[in-house]
PDB file of N, CA and C in Angstrom:
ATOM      1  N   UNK A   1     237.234  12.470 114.740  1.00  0.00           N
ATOM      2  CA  UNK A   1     237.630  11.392 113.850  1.00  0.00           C
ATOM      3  C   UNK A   1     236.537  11.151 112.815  1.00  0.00           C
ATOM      4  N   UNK A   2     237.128  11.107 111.521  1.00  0.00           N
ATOM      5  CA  UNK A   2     236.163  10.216 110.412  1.00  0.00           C
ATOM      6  C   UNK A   2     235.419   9.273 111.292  1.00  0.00           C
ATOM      7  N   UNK A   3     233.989   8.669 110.505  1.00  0.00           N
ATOM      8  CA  UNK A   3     233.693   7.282 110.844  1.00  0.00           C
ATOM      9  C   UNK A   3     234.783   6.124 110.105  1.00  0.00           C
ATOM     10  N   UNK A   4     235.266   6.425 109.392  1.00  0.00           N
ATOM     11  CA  UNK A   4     236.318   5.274 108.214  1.00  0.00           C
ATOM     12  C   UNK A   4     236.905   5.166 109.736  1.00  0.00           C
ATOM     13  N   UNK A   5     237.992   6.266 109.940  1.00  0.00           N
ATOM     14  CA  UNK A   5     238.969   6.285 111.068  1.00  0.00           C
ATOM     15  C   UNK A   5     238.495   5.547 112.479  1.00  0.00           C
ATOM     16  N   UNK A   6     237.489   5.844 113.035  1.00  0.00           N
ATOM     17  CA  UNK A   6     237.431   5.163 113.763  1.00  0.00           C
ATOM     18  C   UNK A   6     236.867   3.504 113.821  1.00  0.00           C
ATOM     19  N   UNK A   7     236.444   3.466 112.734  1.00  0.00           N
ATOM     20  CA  UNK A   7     236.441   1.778 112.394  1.00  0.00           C
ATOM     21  C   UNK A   7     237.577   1.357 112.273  1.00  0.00           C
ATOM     22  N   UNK A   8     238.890   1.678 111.603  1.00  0.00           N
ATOM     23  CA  UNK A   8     240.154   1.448 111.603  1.00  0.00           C
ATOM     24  C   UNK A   8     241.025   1.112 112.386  1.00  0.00           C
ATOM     25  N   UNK A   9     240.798   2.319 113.660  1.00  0.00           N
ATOM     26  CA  UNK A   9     241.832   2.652 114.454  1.00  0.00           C
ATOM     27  C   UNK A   9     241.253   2.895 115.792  1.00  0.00           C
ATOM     28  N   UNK A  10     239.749   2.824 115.874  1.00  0.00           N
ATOM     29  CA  UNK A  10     239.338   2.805 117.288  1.00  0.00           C
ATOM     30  C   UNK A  10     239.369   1.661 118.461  1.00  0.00           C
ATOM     31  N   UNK A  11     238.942   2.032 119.876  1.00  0.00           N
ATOM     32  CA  UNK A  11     239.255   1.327 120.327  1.00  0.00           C
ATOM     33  C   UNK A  11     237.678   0.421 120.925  1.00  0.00           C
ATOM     34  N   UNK A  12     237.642  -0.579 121.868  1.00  0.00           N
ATOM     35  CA  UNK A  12     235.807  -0.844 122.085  1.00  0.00           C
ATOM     36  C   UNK A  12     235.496   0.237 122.503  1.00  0.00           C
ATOM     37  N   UNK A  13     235.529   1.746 123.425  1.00  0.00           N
ATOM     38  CA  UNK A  13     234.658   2.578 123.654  1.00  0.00           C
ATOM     39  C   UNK A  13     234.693   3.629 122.358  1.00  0.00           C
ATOM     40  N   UNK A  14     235.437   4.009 121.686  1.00  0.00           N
ATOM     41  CA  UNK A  14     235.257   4.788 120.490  1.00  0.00           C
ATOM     42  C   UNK A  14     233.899   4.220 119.660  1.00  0.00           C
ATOM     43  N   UNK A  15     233.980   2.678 119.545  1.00  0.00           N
ATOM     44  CA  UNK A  15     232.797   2.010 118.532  1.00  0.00           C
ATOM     45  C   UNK A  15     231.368   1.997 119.368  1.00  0.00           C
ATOM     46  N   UNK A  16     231.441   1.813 120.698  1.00  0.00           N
ATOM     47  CA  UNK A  16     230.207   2.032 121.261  1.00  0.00           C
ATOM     48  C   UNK A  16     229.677   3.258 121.242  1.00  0.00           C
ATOM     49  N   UNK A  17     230.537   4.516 121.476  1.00  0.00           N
ATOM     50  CA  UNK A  17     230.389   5.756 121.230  1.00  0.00           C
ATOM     51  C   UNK A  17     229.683   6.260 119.679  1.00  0.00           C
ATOM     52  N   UNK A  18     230.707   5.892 118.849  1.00  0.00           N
ATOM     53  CA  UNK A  18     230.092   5.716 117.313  1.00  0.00           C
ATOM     54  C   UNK A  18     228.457   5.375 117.101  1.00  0.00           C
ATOM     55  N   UNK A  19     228.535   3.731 117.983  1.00  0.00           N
ATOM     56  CA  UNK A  19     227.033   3.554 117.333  1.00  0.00           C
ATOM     57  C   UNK A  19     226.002   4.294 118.130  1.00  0.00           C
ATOM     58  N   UNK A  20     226.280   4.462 119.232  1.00  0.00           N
ATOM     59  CA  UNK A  20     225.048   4.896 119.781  1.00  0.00           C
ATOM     60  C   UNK A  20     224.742   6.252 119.601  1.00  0.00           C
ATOM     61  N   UNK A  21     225.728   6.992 118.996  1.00  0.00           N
ATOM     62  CA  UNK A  21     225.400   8.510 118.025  1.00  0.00           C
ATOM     63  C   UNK A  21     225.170   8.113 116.859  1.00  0.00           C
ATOM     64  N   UNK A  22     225.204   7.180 115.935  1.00  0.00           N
ATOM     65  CA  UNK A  22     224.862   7.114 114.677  1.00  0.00           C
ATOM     66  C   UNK A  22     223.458   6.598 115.055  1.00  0.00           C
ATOM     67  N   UNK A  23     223.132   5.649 115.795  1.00  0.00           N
ATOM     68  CA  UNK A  23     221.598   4.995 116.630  1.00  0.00           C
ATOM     69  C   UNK A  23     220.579   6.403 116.636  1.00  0.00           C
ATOM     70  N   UNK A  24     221.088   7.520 117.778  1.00  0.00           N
ATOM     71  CA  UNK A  24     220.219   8.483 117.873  1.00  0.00           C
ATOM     72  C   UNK A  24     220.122   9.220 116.631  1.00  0.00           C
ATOM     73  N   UNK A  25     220.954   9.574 115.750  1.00  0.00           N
ATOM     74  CA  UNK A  25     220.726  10.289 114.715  1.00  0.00           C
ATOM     75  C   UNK A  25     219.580   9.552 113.985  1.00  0.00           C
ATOM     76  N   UNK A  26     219.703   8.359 113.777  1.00  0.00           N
ATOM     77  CA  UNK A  26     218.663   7.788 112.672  1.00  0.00           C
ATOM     78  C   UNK A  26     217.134   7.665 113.534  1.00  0.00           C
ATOM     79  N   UNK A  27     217.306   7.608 114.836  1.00  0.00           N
ATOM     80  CA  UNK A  27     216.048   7.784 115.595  1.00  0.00           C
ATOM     81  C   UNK A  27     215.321   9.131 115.399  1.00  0.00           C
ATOM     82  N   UNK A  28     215.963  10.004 115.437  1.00  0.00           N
ATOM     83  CA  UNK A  28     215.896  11.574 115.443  1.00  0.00           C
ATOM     84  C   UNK A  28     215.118  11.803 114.224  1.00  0.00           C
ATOM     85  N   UNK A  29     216.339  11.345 112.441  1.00  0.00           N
ATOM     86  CA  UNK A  29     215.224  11.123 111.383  1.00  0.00           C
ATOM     87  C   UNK A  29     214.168  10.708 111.273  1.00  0.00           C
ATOM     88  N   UNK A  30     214.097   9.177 111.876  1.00  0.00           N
ATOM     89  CA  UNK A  30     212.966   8.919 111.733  1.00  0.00           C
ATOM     90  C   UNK A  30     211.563   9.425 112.145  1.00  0.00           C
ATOM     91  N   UNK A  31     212.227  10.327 113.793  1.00  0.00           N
ATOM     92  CA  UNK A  31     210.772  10.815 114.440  1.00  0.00           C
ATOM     93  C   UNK A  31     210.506  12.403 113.552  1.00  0.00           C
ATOM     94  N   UNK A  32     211.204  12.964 112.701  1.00  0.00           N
ATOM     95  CA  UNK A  32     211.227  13.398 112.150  1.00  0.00           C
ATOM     96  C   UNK A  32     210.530  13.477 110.982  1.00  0.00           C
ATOM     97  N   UNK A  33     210.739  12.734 110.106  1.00  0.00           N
ATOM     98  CA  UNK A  33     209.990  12.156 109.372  1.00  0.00           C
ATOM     99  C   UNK A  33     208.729  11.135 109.190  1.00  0.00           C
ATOM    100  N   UNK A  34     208.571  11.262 110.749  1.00  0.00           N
ATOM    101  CA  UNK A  34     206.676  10.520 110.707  1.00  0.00           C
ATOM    102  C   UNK A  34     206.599   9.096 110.964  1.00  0.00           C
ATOM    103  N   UNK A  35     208.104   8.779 110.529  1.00  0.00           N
ATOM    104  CA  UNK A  35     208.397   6.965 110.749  1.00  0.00           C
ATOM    105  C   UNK A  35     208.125   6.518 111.930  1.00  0.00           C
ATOM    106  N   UNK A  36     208.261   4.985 111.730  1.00  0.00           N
ATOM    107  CA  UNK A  36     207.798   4.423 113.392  1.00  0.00           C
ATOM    108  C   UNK A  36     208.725   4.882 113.877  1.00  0.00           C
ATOM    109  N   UNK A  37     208.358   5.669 115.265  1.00  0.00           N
ATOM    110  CA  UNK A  37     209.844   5.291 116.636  1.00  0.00           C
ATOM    111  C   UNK A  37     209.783   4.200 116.876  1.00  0.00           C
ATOM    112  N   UNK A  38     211.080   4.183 117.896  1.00  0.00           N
ATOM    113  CA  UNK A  38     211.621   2.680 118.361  1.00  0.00           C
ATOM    114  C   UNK A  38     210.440   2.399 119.820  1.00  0.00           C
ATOM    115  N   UNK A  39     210.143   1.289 119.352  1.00  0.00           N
ATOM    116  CA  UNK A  39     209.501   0.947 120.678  1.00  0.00           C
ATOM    117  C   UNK A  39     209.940   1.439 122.069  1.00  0.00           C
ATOM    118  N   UNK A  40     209.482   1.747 122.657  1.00  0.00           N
ATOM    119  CA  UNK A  40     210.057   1.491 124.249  1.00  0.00           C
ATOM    120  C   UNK A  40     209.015   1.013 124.733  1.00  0.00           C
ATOM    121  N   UNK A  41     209.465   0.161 126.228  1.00  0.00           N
ATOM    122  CA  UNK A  41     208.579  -0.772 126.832  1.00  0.00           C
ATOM    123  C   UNK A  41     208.110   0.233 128.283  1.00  0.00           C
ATOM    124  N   UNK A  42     206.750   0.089 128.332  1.00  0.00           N
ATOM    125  CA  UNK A  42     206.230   1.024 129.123  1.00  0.00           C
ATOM    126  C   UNK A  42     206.135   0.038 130.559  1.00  0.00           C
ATOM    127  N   UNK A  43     206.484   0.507 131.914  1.00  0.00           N
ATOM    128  CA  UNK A  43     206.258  -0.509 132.542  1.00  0.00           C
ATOM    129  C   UNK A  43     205.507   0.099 133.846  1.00  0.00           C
ATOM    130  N   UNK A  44     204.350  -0.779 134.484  1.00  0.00           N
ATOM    131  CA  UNK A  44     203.949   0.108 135.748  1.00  0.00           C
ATOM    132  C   UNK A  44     204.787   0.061 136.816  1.00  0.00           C
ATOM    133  N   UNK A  45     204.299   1.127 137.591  1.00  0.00           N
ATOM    134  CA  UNK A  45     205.245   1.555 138.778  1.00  0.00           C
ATOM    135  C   UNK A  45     205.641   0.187 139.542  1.00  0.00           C
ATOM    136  N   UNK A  46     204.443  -0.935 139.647  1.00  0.00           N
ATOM    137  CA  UNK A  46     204.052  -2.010 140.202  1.00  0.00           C
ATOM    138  C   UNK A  46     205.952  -2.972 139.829  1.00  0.00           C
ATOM    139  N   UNK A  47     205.677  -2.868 138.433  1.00  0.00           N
ATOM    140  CA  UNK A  47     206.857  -3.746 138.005  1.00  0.00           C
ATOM    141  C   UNK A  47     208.323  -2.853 138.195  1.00  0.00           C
ATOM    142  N   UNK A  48     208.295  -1.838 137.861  1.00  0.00           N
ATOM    143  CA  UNK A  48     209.453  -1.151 138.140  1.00  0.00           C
ATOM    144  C   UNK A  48     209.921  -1.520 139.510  1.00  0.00           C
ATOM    145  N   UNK A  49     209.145  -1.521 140.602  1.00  0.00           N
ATOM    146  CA  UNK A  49     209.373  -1.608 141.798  1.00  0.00           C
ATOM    147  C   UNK A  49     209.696  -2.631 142.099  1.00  0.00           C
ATOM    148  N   UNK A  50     209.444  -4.136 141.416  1.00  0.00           N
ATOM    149  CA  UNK A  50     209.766  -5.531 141.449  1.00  0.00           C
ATOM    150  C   UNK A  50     211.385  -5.486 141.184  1.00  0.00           C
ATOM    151  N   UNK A  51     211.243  -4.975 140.156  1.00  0.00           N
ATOM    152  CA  UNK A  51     212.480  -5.240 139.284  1.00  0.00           C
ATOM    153  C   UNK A  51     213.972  -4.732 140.035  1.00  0.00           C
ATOM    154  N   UNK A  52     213.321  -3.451 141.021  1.00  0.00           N
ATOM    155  CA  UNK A  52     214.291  -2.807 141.445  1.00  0.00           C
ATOM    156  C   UNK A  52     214.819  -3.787 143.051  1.00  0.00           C
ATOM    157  N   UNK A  53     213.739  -4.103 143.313  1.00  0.00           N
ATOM    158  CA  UNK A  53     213.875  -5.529 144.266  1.00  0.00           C
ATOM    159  C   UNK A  53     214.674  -6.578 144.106  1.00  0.00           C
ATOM    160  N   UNK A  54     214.495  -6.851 143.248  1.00  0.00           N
ATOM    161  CA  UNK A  54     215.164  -7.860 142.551  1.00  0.00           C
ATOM    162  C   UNK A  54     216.519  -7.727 142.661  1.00  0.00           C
ATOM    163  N   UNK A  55     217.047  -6.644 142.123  1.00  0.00           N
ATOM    164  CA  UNK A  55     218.334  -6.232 141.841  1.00  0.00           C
ATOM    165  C   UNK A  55     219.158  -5.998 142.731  1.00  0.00           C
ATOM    166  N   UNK A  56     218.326  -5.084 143.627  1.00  0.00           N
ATOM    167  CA  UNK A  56     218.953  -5.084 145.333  1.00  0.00           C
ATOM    168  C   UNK A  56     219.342  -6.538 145.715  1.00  0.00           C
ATOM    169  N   UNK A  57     218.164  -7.169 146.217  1.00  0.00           N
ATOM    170  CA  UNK A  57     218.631  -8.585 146.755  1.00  0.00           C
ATOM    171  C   UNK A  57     219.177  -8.962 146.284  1.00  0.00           C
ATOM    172  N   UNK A  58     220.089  -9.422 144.735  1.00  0.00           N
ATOM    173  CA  UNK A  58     220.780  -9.716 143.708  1.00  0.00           C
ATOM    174  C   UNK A  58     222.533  -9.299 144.288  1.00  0.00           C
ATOM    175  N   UNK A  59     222.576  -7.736 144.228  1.00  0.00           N
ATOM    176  CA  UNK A  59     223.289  -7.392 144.769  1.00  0.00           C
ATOM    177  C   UNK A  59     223.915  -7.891 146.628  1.00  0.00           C
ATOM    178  N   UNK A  60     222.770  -7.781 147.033  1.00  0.00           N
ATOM    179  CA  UNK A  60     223.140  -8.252 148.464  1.00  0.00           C
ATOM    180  C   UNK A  60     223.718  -9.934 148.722  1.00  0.00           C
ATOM    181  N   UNK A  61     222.901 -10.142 147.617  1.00  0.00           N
ATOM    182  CA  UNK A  61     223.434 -12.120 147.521  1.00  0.00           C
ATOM    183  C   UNK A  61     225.189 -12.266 147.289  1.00  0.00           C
ATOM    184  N   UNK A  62     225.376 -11.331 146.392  1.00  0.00           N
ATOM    185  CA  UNK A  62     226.849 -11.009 145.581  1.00  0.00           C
ATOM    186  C   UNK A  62     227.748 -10.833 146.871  1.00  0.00           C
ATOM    187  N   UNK A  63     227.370 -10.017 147.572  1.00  0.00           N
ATOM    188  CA  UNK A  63     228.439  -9.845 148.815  1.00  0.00           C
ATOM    189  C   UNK A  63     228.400 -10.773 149.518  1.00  0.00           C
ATOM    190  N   UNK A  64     227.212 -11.305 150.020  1.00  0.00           N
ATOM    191  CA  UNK A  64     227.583 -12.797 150.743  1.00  0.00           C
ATOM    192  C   UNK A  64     228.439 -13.721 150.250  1.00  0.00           C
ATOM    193  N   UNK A  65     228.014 -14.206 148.636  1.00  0.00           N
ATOM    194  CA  UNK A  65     229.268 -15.128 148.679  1.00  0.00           C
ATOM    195  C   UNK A  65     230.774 -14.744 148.044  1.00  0.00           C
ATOM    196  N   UNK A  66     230.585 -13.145 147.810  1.00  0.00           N
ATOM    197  CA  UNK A  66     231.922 -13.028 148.056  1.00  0.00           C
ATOM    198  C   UNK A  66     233.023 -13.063 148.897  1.00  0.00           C
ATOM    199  N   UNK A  67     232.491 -13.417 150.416  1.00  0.00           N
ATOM    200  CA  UNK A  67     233.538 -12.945 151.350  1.00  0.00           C
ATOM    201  C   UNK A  67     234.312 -14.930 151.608  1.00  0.00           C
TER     202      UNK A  67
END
């Protein structure tokens, strides 16, 4: 599909699809061309490991008061 076309006639996953290939392309230029990359957030193992804690117990809370 055109980009016109799928602004037109797409549906929400066609447009998420869209941006996040039009996203990497302009990332791609830019690292290409010397420009800033996009930040990414660097995190230690320390916090990764929190975070992933977190999410578990998060999850496990979810089933309790689902029943």
């Amino acid at each position: 599909m055109l980009p016109s076309e799928v602004l037109s006639r797409g549906n929400t996953m066609d447009l998420l699809i869209f941006d996040a290939s039009a996203s990497y392309k302009r990332y791609l230029q830019d690292k290409e061309s010397g420009k800033a990359a996009v930040k990414t957030e660097d995190f230690s193992q320390d916090e990764l490991k929190s975070m992933m804690e977190k999410s578990r117990s998060g999850v496990k809370n979810k089933h309790l008061y689902s029943r």
